[in-house]
C-alpha atoms as a PDB file:
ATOM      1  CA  UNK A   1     -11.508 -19.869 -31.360  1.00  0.00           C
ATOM      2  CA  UNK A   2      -8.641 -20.814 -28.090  1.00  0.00           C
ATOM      3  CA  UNK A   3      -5.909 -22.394 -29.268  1.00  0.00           C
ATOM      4  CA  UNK A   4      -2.958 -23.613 -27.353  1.00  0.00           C
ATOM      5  CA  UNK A   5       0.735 -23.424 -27.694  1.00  0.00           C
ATOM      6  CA  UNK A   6       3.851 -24.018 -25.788  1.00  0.00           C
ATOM      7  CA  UNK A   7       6.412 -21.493 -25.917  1.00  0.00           C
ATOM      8  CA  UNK A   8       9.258 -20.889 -23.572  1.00  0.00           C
ATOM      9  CA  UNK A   9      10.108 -17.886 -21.277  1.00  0.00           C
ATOM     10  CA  UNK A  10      13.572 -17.654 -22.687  1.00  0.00           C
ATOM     11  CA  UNK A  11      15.145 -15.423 -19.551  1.00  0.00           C
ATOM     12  CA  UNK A  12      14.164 -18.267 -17.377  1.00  0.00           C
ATOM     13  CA  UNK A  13      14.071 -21.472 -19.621  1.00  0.00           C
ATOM     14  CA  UNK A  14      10.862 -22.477 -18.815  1.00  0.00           C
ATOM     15  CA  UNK A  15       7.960 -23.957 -20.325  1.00  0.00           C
ATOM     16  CA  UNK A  16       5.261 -22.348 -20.411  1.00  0.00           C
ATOM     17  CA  UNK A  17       1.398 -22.531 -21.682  1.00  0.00           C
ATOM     18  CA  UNK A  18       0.068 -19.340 -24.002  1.00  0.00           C
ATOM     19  CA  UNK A  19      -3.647 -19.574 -25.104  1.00  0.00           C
ATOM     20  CA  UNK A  20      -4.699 -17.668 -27.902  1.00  0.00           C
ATOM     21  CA  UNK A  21      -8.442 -16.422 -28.687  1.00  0.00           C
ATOM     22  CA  UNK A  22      -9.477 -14.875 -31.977  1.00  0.00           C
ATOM     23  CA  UNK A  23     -12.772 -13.447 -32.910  1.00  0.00           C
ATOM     24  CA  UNK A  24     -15.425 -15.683 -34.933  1.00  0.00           C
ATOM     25  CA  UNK A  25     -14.252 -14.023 -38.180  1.00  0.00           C
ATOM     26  CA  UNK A  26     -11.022 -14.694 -38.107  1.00  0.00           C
ATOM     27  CA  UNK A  27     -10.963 -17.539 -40.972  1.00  0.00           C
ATOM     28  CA  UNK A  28     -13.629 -15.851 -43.070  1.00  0.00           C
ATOM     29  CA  UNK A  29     -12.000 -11.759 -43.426  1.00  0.00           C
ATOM     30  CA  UNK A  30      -8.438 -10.559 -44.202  1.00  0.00           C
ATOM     31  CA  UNK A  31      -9.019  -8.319 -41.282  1.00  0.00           C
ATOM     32  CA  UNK A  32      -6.050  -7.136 -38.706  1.00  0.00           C
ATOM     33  CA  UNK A  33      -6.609  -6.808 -35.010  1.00  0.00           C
ATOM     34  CA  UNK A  34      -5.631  -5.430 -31.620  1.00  0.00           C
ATOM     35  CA  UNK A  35      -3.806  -7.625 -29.591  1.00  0.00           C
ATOM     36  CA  UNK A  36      -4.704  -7.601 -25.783  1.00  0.00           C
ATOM     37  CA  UNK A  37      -1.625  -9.955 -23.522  1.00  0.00           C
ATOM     38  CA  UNK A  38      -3.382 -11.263 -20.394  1.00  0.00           C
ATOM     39  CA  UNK A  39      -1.729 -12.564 -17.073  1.00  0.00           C
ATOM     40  CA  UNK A  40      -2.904 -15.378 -15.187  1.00  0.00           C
ATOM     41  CA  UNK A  41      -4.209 -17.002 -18.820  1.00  0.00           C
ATOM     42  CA  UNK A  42      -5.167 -20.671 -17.331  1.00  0.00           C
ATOM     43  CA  UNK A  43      -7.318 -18.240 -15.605  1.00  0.00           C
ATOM     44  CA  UNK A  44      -8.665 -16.160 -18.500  1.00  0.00           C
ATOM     45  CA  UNK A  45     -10.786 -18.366 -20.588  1.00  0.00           C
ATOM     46  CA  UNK A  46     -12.284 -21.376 -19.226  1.00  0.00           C
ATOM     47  CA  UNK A  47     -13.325 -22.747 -15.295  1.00  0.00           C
ATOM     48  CA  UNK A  48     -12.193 -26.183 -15.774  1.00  0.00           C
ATOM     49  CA  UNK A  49      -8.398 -24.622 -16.804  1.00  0.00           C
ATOM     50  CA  UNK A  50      -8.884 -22.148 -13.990  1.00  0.00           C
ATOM     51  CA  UNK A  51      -6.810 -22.431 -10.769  1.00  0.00           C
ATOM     52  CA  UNK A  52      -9.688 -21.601  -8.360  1.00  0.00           C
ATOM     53  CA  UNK A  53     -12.283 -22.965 -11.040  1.00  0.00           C
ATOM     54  CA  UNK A  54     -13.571 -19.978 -11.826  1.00  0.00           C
ATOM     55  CA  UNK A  55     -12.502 -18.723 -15.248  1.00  0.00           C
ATOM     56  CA  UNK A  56     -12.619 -14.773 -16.199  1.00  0.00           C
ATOM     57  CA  UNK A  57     -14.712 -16.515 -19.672  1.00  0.00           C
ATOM     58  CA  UNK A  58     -13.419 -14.004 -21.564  1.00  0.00           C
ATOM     59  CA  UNK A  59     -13.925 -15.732 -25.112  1.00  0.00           C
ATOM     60  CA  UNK A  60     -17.620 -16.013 -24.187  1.00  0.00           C
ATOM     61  CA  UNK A  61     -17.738 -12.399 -23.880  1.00  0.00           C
ATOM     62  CA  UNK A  62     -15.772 -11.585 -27.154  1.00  0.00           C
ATOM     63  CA  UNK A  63     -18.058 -13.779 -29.337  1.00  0.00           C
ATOM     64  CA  UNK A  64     -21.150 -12.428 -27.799  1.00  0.00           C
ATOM     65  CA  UNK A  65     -19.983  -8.558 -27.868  1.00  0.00           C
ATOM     66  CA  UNK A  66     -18.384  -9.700 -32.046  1.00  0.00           C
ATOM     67  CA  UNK A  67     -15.231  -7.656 -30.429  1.00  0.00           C
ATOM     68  CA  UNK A  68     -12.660  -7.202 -33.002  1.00  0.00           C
ATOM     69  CA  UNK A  69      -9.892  -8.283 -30.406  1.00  0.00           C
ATOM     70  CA  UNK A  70      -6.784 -10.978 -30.197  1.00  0.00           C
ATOM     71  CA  UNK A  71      -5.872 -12.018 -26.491  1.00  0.00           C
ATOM     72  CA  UNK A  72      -2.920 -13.998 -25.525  1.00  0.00           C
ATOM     73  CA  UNK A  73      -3.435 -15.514 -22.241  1.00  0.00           C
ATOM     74  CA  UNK A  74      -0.315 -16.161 -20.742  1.00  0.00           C
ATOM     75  CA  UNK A  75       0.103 -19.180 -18.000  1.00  0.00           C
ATOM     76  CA  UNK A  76       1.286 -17.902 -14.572  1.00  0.00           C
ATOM     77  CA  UNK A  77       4.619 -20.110 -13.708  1.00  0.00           C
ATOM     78  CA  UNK A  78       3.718 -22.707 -10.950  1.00  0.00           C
ATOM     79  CA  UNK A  79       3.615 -21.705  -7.315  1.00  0.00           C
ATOM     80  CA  UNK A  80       5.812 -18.809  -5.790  1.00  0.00           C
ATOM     81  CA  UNK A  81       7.535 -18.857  -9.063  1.00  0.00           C
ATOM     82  CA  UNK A  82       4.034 -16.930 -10.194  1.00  0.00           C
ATOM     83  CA  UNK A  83       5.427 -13.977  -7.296  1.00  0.00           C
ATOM     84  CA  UNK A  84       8.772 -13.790  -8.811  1.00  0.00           C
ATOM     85  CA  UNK A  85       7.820 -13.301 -12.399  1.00  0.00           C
ATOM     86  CA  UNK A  86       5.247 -10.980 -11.184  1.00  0.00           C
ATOM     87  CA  UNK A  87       7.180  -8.831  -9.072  1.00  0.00           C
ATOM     88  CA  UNK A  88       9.727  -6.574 -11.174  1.00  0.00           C
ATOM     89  CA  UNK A  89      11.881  -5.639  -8.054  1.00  0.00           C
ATOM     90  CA  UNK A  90      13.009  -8.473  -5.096  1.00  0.00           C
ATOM     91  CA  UNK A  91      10.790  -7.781  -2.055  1.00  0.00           C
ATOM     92  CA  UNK A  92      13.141  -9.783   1.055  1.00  0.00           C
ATOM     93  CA  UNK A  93      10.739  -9.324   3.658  1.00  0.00           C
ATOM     94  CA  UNK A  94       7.276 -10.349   2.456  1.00  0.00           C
ATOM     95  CA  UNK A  95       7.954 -14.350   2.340  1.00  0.00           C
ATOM     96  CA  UNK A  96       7.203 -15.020   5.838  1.00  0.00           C
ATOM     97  CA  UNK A  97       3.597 -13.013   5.711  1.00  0.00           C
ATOM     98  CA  UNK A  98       2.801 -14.614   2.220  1.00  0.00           C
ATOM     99  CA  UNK A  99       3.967 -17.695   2.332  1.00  0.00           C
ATOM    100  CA  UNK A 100       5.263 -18.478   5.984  1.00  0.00           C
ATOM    101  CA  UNK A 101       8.809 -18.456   4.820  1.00  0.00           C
ATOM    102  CA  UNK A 102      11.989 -16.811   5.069  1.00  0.00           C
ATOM    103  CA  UNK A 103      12.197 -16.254   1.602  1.00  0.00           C
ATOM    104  CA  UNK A 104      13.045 -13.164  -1.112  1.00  0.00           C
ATOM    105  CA  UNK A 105      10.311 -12.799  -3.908  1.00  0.00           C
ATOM    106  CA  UNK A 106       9.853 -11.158  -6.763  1.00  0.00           C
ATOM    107  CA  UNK A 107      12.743  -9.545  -8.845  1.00  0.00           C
ATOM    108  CA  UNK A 108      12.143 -11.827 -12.507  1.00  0.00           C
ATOM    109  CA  UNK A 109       9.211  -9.302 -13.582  1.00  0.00           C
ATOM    110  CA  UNK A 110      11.836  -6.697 -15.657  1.00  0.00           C
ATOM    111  CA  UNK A 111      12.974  -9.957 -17.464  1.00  0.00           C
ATOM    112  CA  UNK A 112       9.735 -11.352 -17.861  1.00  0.00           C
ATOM    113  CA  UNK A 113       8.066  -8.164 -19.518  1.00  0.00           C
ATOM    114  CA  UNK A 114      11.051  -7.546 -21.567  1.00  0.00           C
ATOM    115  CA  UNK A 115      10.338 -11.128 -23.147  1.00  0.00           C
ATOM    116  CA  UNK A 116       7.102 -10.438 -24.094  1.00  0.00           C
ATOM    117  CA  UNK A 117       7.483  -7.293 -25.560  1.00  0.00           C
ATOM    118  CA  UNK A 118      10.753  -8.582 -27.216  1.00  0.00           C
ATOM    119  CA  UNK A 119      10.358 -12.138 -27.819  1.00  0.00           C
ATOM    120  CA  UNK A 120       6.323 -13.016 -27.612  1.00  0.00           C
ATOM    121  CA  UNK A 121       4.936 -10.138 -28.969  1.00  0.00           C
ATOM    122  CA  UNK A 122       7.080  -9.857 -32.211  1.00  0.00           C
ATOM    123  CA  UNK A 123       6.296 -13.495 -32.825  1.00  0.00           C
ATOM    124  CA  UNK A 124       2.238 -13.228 -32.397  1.00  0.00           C
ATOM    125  CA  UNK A 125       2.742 -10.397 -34.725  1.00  0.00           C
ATOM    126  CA  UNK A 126       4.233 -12.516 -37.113  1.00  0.00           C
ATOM    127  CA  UNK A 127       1.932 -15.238 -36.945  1.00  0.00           C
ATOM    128  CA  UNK A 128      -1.252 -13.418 -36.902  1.00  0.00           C
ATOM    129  CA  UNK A 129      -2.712 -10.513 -38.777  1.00  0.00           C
ATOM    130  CA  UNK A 130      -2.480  -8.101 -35.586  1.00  0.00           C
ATOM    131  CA  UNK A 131      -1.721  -4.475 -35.895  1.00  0.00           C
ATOM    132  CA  UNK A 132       1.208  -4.163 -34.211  1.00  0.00           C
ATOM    133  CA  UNK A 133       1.172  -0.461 -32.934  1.00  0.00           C
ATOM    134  CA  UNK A 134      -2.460  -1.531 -30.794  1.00  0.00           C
ATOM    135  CA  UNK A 135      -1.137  -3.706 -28.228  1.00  0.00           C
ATOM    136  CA  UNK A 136      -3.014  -3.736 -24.672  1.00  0.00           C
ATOM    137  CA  UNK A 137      -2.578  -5.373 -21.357  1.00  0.00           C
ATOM    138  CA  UNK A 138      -4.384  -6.427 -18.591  1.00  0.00           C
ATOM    139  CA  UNK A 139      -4.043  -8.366 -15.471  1.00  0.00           C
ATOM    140  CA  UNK A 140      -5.259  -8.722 -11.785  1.00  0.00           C
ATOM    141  CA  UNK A 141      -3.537  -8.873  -8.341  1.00  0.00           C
ATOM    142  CA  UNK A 142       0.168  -9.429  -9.211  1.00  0.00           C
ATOM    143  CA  UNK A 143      -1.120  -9.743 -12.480  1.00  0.00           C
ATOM    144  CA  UNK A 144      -2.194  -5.503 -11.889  1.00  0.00           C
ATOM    145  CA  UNK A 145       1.258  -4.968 -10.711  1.00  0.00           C
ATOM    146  CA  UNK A 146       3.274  -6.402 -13.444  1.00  0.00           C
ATOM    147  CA  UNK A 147       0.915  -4.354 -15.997  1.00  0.00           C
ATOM    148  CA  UNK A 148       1.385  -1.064 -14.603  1.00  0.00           C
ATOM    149  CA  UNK A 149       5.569  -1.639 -14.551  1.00  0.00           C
ATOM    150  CA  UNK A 150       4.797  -2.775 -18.132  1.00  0.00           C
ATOM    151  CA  UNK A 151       3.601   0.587 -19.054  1.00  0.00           C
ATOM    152  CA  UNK A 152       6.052   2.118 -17.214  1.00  0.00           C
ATOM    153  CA  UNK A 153       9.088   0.627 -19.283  1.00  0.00           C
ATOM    154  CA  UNK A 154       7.347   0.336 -22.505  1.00  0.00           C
ATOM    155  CA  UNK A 155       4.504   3.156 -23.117  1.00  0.00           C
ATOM    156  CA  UNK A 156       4.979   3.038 -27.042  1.00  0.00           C
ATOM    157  CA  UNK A 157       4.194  -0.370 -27.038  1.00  0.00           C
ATOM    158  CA  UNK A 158       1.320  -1.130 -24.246  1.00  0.00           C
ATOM    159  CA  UNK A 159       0.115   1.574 -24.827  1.00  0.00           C
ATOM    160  CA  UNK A 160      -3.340   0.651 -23.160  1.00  0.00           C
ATOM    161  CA  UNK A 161      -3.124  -0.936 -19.813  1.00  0.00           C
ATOM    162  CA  UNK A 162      -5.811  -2.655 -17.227  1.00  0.00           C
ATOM    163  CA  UNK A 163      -4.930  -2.778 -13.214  1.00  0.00           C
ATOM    164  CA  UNK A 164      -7.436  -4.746 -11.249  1.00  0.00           C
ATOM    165  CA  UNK A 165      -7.379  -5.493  -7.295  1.00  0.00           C
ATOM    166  CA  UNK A 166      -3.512  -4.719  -8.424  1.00  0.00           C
ATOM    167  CA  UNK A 167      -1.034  -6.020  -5.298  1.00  0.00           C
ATOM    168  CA  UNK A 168       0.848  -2.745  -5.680  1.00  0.00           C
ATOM    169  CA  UNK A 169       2.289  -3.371  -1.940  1.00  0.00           C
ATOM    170  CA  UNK A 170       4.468  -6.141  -3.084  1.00  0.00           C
ATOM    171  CA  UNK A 171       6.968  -3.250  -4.324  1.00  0.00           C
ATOM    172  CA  UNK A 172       4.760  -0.324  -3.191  1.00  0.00           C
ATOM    173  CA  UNK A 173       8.073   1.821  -2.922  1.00  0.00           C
ATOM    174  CA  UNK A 174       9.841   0.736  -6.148  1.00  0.00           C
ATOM    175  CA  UNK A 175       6.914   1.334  -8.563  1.00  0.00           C
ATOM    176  CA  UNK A 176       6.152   5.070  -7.420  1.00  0.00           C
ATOM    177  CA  UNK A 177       9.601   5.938  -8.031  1.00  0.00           C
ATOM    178  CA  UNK A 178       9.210   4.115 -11.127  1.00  0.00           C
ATOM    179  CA  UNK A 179       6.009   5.781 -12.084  1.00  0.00           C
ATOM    180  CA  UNK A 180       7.403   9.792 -10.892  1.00  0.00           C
ATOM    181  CA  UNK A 181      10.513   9.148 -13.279  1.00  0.00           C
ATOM    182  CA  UNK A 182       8.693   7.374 -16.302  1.00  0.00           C
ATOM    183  CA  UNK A 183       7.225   9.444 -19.491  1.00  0.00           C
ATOM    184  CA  UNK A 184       3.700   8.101 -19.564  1.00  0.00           C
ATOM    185  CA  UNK A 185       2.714  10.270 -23.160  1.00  0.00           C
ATOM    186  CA  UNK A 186       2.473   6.544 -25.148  1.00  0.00           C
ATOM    187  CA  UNK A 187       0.081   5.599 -23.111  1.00  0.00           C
ATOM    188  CA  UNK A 188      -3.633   6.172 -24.575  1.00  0.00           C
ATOM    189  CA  UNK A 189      -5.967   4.736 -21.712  1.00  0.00           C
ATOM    190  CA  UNK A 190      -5.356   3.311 -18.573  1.00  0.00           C
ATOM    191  CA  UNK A 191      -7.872   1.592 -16.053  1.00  0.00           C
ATOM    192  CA  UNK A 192      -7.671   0.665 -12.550  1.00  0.00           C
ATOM    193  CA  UNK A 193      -9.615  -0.559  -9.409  1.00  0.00           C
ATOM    194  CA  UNK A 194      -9.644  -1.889  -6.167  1.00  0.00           C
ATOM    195  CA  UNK A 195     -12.324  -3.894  -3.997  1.00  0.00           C
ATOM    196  CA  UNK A 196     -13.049  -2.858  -0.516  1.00  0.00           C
ATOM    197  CA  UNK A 197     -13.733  -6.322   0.257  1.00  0.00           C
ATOM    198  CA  UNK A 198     -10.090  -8.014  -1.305  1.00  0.00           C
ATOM    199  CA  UNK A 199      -9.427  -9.501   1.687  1.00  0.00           C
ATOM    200  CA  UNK A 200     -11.800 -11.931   3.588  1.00  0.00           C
ATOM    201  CA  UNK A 201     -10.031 -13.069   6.208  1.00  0.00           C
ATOM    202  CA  UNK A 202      -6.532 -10.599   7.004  1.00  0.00           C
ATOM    203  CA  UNK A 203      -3.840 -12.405   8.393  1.00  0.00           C
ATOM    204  CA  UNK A 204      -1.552 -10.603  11.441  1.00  0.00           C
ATOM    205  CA  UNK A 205       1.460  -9.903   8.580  1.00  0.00           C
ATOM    206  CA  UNK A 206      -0.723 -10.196   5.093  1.00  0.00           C
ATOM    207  CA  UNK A 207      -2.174  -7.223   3.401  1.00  0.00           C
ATOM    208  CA  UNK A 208      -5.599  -5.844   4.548  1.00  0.00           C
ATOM    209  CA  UNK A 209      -8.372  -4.426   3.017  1.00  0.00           C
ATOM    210  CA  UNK A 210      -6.668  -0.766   4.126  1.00  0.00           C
ATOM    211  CA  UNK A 211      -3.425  -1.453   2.429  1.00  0.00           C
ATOM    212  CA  UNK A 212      -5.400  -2.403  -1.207  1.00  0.00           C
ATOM    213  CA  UNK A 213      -6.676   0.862  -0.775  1.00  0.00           C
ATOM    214  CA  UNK A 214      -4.251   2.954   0.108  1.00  0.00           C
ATOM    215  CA  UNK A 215      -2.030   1.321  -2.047  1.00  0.00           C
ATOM    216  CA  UNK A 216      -4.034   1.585  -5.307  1.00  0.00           C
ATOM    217  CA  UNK A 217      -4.893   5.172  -3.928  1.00  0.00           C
ATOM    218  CA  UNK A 218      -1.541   6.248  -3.831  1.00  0.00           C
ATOM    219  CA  UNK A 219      -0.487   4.959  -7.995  1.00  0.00           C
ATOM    220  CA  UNK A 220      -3.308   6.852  -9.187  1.00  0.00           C
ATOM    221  CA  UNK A 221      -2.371  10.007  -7.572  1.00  0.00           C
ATOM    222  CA  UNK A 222       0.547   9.514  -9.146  1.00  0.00           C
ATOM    223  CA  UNK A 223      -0.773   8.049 -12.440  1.00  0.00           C
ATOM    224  CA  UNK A 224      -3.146  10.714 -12.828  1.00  0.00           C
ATOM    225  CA  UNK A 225      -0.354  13.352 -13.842  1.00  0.00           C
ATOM    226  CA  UNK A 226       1.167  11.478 -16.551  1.00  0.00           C
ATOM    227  CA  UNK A 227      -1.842   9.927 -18.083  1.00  0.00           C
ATOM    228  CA  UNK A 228      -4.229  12.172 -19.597  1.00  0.00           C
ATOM    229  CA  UNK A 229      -7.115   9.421 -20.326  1.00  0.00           C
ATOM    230  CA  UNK A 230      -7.317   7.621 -17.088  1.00  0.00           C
ATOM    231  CA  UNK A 231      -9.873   5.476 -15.104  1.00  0.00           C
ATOM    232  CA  UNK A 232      -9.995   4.626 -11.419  1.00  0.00           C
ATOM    233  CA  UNK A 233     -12.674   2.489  -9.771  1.00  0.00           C
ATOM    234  CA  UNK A 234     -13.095   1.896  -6.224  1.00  0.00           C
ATOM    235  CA  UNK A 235     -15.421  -1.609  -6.583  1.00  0.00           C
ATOM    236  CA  UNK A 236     -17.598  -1.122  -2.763  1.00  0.00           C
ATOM    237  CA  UNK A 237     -17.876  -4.987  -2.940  1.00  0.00           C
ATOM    238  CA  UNK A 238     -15.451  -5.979  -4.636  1.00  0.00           C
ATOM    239  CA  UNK A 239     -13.324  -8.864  -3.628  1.00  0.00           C
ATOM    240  CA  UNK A 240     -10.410 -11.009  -5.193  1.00  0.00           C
ATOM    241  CA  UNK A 241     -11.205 -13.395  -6.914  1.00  0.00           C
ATOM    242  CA  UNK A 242     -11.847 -14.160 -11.107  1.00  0.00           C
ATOM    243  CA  UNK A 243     -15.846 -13.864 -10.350  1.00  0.00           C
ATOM    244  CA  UNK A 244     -15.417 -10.660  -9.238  1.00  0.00           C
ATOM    245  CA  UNK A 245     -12.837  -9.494 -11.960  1.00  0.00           C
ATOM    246  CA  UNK A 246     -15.189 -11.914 -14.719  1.00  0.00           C
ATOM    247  CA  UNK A 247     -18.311  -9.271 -13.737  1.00  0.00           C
ATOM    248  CA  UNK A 248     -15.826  -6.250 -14.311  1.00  0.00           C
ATOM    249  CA  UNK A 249     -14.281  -7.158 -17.507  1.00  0.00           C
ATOM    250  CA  UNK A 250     -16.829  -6.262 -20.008  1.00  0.00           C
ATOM    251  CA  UNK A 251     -16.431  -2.554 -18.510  1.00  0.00           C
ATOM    252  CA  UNK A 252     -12.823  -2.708 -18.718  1.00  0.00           C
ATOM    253  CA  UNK A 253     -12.891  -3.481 -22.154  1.00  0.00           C
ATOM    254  CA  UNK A 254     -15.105  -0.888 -22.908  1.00  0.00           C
ATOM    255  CA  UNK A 255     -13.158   1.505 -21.733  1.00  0.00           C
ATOM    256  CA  UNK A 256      -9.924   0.237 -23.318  1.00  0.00           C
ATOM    257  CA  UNK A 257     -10.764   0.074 -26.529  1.00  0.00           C
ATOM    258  CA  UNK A 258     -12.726   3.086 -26.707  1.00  0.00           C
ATOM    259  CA  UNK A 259     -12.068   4.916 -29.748  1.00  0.00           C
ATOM    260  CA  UNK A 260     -13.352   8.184 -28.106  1.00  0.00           C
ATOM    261  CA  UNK A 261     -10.111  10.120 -26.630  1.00  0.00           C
END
């Protein structure tokens, strides 16, 4: 079952759409269950809701694989809003490649995972039988970025954490300095990847299919050190896009919810 709720990023006042899937036996047990928080959630369950039309379908995969697993797909804000929330540090110099503008991005991504592990998770808790201390996250391009940070500041309570075709470039700097000072010991599994294919057609200023690389290359050298159950996946065709992540995700859960450590 998806339902849908309004709820409203409180550091920003906005609106914003959460969509919340529980497993077929929800109703019928008195069962408690991991919680995994999504990014991107128009995105996560269904292609008509998607912003590409192509939908991760992760509640078709739950129900056939009887997972024992909550996810909270939250909505991306609206435009380069999504690259602000998604960014934790202000990045003054990638606008014009991005988006063709003189612009500073990013910066709203400390605020925005402090309100869901302040805020959104405490009330999910409260309104569903989840067990609080199992709480995972996942998310893809900025989405990737925004869950590694999250495991940076808050290990004891993501304490299992997803990365895919992660845009680690937008703060490339930031978030291995952020990673080399962080105590990573909460953190029970962590996954990442990286297409060699992410980009299809490079722009002159825009990220290439090097800079995914390198980039994702470089935060598991460093992630490697900190986190003793660790995953890293270099996808040979992988590109950027929900079909591609939608093909991946039933490994990624896998491996995240492992109960072999």
């Amino acid at each position: 079952m998806i339902e849908t709720k309004q709820i409203t990023i409180t550091p920003f006042e906005r609106e914003r759409t959460i969509r919340i899937y529980t497993p077929a036996d929800y109703d019928m047990t008195d069962k408690r269950y991991p919680v995994l928080y999504m990014h991107d959630g128009q995105n996560v369950f269904a292609d008509e809701d998607a912003s590409y039309k192509m939908s991760w379908r992760a509640g078709e995969y739950m129900d056939a694989s009887k997972r024992d697993i909550i996810i909270v797909g939250i909505d991306s804000a609206p435009g380069e809003m999504r690259l602000d929330e998604y960014g934790p540090w202000e990045n003054p110099y990638i606008g014009e490649s991005l988006l063709g503008q003189d612009v500073t991005l990013g910066g709203q991504g400390s605020a925005y995972i402090e309100y869901i592990a302040q805020e959104l998770k405490p009330m999910i808790d409260a309104n569903y039988r989840t067990k609080p201390d199992e709480t995972a996250m996942m998310g893809s391009s900025m989405g990737g970025l925004i869950s590694i940070y999250a495991a940076c500041v808050y290990p004891d309570v993501f304490k299992r954490v997803a990365s895919l075709s992660s845009a680690f470039w937008f703060n490339q700097t930031e978030l291995e300095q952020l990673i080399d000072a962080s105590d990573l010991n909460g953190v029970e599994r962590l996954y990442m990847d990286v297409g060699r294919k992410e980009v299809e057609q490079p722009s002159a200023d825009g990220p290439t299919n090097e800079m995914y690389l390198e980039s994702s290359e470089r935060v598991y050298a460093l992630l490697r050190d900190k986190v003793d159950h660790i995953r890293f996946e270099v996808i040979e065709e992988g590109v950027h896009n929900e079909l591609a992540w939608r093909e991946r995700f039933p490994m990624v859960i896998s491996y995240l919810f492992s109960e072999e450590l």
